[in-house]
C-alpha atoms as a PDB file:
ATOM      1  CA  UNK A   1      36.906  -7.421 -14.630  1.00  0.00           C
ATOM      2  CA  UNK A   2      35.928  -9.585 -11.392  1.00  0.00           C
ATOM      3  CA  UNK A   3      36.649  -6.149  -9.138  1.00  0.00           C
ATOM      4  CA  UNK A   4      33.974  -4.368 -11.424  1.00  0.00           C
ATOM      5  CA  UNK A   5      31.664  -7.261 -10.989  1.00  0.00           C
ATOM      6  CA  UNK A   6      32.673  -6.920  -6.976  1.00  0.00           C
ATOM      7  CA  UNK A   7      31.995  -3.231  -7.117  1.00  0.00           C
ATOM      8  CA  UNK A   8      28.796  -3.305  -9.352  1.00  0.00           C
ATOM      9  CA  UNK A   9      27.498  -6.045  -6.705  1.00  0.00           C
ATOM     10  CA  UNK A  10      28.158  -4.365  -3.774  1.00  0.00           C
ATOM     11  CA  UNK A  11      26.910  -1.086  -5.066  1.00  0.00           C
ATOM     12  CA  UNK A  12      24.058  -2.994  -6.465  1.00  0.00           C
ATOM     13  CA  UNK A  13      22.896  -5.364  -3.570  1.00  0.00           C
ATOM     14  CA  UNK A  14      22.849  -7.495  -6.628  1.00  0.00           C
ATOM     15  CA  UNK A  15      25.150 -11.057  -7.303  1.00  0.00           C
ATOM     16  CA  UNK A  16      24.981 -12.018  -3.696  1.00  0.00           C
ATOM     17  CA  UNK A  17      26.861 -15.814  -4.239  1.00  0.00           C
ATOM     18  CA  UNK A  18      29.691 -13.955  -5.893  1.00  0.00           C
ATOM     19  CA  UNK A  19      29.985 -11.125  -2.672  1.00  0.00           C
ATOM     20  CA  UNK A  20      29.251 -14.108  -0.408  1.00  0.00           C
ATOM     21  CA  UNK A  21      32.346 -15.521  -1.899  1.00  0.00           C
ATOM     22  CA  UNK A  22      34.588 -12.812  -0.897  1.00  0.00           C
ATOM     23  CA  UNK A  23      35.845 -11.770   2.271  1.00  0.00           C
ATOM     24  CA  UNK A  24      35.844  -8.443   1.917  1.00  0.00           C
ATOM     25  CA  UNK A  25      38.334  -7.522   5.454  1.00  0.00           C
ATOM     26  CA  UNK A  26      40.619 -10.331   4.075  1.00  0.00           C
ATOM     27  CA  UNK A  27      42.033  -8.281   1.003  1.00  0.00           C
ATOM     28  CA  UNK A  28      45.198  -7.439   0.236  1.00  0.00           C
ATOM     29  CA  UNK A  29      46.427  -3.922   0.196  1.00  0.00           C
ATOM     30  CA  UNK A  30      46.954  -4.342  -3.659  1.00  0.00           C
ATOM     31  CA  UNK A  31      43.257  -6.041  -3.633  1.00  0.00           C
ATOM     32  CA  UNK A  32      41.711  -3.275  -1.798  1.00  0.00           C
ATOM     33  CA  UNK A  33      43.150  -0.606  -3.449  1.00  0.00           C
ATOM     34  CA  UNK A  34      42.112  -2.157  -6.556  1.00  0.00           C
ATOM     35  CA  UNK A  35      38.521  -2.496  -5.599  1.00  0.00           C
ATOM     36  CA  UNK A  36      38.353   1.095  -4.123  1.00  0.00           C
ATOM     37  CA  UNK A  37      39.617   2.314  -8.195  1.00  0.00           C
ATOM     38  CA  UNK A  38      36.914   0.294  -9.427  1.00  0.00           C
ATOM     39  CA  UNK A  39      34.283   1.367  -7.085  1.00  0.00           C
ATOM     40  CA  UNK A  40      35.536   5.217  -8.071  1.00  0.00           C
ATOM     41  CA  UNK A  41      35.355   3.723 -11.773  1.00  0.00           C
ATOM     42  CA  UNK A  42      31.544   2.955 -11.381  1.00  0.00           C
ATOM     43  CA  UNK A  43      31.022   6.417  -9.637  1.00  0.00           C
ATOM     44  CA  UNK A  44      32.300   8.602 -11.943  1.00  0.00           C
ATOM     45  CA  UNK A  45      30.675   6.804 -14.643  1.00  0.00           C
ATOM     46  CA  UNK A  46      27.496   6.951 -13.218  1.00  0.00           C
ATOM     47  CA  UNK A  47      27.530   9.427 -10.462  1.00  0.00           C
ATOM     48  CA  UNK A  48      23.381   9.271  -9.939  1.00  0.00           C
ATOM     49  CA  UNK A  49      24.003   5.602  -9.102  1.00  0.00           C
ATOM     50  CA  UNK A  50      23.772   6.133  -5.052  1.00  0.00           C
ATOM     51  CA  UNK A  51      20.743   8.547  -5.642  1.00  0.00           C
ATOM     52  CA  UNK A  52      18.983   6.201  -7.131  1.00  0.00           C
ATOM     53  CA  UNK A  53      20.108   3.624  -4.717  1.00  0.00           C
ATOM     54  CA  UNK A  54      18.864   5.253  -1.936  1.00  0.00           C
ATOM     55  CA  UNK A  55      15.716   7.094  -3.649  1.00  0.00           C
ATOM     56  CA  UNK A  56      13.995   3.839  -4.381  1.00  0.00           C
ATOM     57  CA  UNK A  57      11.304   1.989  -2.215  1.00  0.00           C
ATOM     58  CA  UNK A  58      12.282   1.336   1.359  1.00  0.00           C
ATOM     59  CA  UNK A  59      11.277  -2.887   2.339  1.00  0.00           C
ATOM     60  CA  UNK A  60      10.233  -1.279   5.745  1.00  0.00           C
ATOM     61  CA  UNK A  61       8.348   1.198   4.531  1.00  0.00           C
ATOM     62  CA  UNK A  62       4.901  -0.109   5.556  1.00  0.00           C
ATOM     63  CA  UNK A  63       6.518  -0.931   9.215  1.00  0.00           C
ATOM     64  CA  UNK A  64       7.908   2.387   9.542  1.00  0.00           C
ATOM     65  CA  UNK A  65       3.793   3.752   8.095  1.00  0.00           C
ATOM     66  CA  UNK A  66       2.391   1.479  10.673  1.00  0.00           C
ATOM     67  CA  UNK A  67       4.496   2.790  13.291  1.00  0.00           C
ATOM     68  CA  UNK A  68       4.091   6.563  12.969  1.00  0.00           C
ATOM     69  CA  UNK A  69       0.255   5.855  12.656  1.00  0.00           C
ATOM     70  CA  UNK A  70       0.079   4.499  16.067  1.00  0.00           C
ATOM     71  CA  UNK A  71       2.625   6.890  17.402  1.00  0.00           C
ATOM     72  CA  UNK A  72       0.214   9.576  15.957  1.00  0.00           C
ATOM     73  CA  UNK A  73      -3.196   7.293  18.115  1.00  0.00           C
ATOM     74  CA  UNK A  74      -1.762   7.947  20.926  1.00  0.00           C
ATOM     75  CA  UNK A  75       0.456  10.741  21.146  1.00  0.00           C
ATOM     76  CA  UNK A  76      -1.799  12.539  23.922  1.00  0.00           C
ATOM     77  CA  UNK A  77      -0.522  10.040  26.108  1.00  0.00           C
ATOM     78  CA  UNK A  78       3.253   9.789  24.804  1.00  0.00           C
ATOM     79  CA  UNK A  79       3.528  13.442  24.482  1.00  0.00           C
ATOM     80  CA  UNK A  80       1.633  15.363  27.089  1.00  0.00           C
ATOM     81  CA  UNK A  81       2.350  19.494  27.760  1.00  0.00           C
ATOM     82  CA  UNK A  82       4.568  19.178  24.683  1.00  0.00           C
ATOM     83  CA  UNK A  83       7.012  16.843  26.005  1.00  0.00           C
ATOM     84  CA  UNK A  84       9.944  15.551  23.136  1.00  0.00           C
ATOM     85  CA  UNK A  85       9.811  12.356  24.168  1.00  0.00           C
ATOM     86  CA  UNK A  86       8.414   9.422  26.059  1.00  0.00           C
ATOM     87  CA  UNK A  87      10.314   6.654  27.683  1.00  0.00           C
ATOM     88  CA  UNK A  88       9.493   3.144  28.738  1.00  0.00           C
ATOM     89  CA  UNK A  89      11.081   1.822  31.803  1.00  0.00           C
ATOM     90  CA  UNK A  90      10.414  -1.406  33.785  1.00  0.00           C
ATOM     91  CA  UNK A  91      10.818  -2.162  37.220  1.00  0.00           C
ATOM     92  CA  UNK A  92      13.441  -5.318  36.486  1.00  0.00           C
ATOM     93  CA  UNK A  93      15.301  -2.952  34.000  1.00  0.00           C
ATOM     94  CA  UNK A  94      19.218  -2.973  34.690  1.00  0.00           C
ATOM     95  CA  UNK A  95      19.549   0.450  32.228  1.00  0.00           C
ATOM     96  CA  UNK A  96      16.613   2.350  33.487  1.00  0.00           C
ATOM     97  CA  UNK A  97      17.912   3.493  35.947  1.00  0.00           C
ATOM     98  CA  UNK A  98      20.947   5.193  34.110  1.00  0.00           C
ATOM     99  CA  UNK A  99      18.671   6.094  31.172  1.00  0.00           C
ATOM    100  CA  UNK A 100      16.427   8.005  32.992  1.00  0.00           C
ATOM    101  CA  UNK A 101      19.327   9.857  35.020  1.00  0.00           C
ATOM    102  CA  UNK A 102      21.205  10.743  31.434  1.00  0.00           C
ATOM    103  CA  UNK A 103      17.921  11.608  29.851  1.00  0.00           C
ATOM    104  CA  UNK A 104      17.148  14.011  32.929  1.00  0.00           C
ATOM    105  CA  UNK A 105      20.208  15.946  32.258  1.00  0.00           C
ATOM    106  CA  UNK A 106      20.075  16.202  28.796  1.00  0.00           C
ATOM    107  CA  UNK A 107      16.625  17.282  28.684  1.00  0.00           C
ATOM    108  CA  UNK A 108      17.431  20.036  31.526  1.00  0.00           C
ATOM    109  CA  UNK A 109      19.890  20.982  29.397  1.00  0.00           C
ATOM    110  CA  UNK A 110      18.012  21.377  26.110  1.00  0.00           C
ATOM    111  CA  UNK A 111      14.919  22.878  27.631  1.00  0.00           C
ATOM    112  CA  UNK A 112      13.449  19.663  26.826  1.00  0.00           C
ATOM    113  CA  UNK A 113      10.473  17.338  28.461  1.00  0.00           C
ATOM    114  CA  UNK A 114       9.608  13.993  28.899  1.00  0.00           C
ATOM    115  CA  UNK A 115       7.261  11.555  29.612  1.00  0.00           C
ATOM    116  CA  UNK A 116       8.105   8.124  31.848  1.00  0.00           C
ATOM    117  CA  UNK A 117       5.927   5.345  31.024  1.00  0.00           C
ATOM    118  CA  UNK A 118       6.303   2.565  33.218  1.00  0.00           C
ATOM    119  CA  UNK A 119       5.726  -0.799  31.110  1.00  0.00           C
ATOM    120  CA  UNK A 120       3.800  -2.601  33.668  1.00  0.00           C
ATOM    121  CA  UNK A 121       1.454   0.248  34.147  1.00  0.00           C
ATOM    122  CA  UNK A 122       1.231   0.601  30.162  1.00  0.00           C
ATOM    123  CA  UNK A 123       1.646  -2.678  29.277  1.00  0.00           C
ATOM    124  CA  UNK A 124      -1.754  -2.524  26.676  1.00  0.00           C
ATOM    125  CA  UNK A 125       0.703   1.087  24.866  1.00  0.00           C
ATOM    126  CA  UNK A 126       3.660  -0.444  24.738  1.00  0.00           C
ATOM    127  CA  UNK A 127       2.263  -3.658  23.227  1.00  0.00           C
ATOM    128  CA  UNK A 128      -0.111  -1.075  20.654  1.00  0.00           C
ATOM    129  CA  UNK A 129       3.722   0.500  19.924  1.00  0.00           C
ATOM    130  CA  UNK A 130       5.293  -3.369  19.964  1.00  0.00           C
ATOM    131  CA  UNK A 131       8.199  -2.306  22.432  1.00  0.00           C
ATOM    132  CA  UNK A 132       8.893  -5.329  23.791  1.00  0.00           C
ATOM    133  CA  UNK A 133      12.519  -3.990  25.934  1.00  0.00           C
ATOM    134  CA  UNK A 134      12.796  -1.392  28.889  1.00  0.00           C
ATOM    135  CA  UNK A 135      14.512   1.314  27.925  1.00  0.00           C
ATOM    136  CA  UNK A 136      12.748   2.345  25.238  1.00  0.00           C
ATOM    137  CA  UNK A 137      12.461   5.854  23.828  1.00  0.00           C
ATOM    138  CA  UNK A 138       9.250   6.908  21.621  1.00  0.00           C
ATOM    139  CA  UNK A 139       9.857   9.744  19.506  1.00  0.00           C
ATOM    140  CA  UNK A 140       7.217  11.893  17.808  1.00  0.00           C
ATOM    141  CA  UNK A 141       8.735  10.380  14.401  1.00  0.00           C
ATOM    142  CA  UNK A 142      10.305   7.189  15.700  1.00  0.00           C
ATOM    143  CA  UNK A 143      10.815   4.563  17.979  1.00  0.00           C
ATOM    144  CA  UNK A 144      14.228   2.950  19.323  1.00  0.00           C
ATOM    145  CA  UNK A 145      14.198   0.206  21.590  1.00  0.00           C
ATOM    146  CA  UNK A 146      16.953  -0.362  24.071  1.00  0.00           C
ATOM    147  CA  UNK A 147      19.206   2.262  25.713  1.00  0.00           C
ATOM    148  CA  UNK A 148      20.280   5.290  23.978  1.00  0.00           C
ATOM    149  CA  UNK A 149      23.469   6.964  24.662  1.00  0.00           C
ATOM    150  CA  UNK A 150      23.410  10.599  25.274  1.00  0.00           C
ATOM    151  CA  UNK A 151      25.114  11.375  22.354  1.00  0.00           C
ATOM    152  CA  UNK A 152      22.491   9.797  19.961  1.00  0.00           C
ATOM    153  CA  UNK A 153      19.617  11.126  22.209  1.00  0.00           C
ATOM    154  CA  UNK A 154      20.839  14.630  21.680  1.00  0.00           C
ATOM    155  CA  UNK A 155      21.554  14.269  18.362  1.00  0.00           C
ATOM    156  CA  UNK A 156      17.772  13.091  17.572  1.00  0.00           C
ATOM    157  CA  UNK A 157      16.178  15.874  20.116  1.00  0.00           C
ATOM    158  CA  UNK A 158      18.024  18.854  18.791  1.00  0.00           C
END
């Protein structure tokens, strides 16, 4: 019965003293293979359960308003000629440099623009968008602050 509390808890985001108390990458084999059949248990009993997880009200949901609003303010400046993407770089940034070079050839390859925002230059924008860290990449939908691999960047431009 505890490994159906675990599982309804950790489904749940509920109980958190009772997942606190368990270290979770400690178990067993015969402990984890329990908790995975009670985890199935709960799923097949109530296999809406993640929906509904997921469907409800995000905490960050007025953030993530309040972001694509001033994204949207000024997006003649992020996104100019239709470019996918702006970037913020700064003069003392160690991954600029790199950043820039990867995001050239990716965007050569995808038939892709963007736009380089120096942080100094548009210090007032970047504080409006509170990016706070060169590189960072402003998407017409999102914002992600730090350097991006290539992978993820291509994954989010195609």
């Amino acid at each position: 019965m505890r490994a159906l509390g675990l599982a309804a808890c950790a489904l749940l985001g509920a109980g958190t003293p009772l997942v606190a108390q368990t270290d979770f990458t400690a178990l067993t084999a015969a402990e984890r293979a329990a908790f995975h059949a009670e985890i199935r248990a709960v799923l097949l009993a109530d296999p809406n359960l993640v929906d509904r997880a997921l469907a409800g009200p995000s905490p960050f949901a007025d953030a993530v308003d309040s972001d694509l609003s001033a994204i949207d303010r000024h997006a003649d400046t992020l996104f100019p000629d239709g470019a996918a993407l702006a970037v913020f770089t700064s003069p003392d940034c160690t991954d600029c440099d790199r950043a820039l070079e990867e995001l050239a050839a990716l965007a050569q390859e995808l038939g892709v623009s963007f736009t380089i925002l120096d942080m100094v230059d548009h210090g007032d924008l970047a504080a409006a968008l509170e990016l706070d860290m060169a590189p960072s990449y402003v998407f017409p939908r999102m914002m992600v602050r730090g350097h991006v691999p290539p992978v993820v960047l291509r994954r989010y431009l195609e």
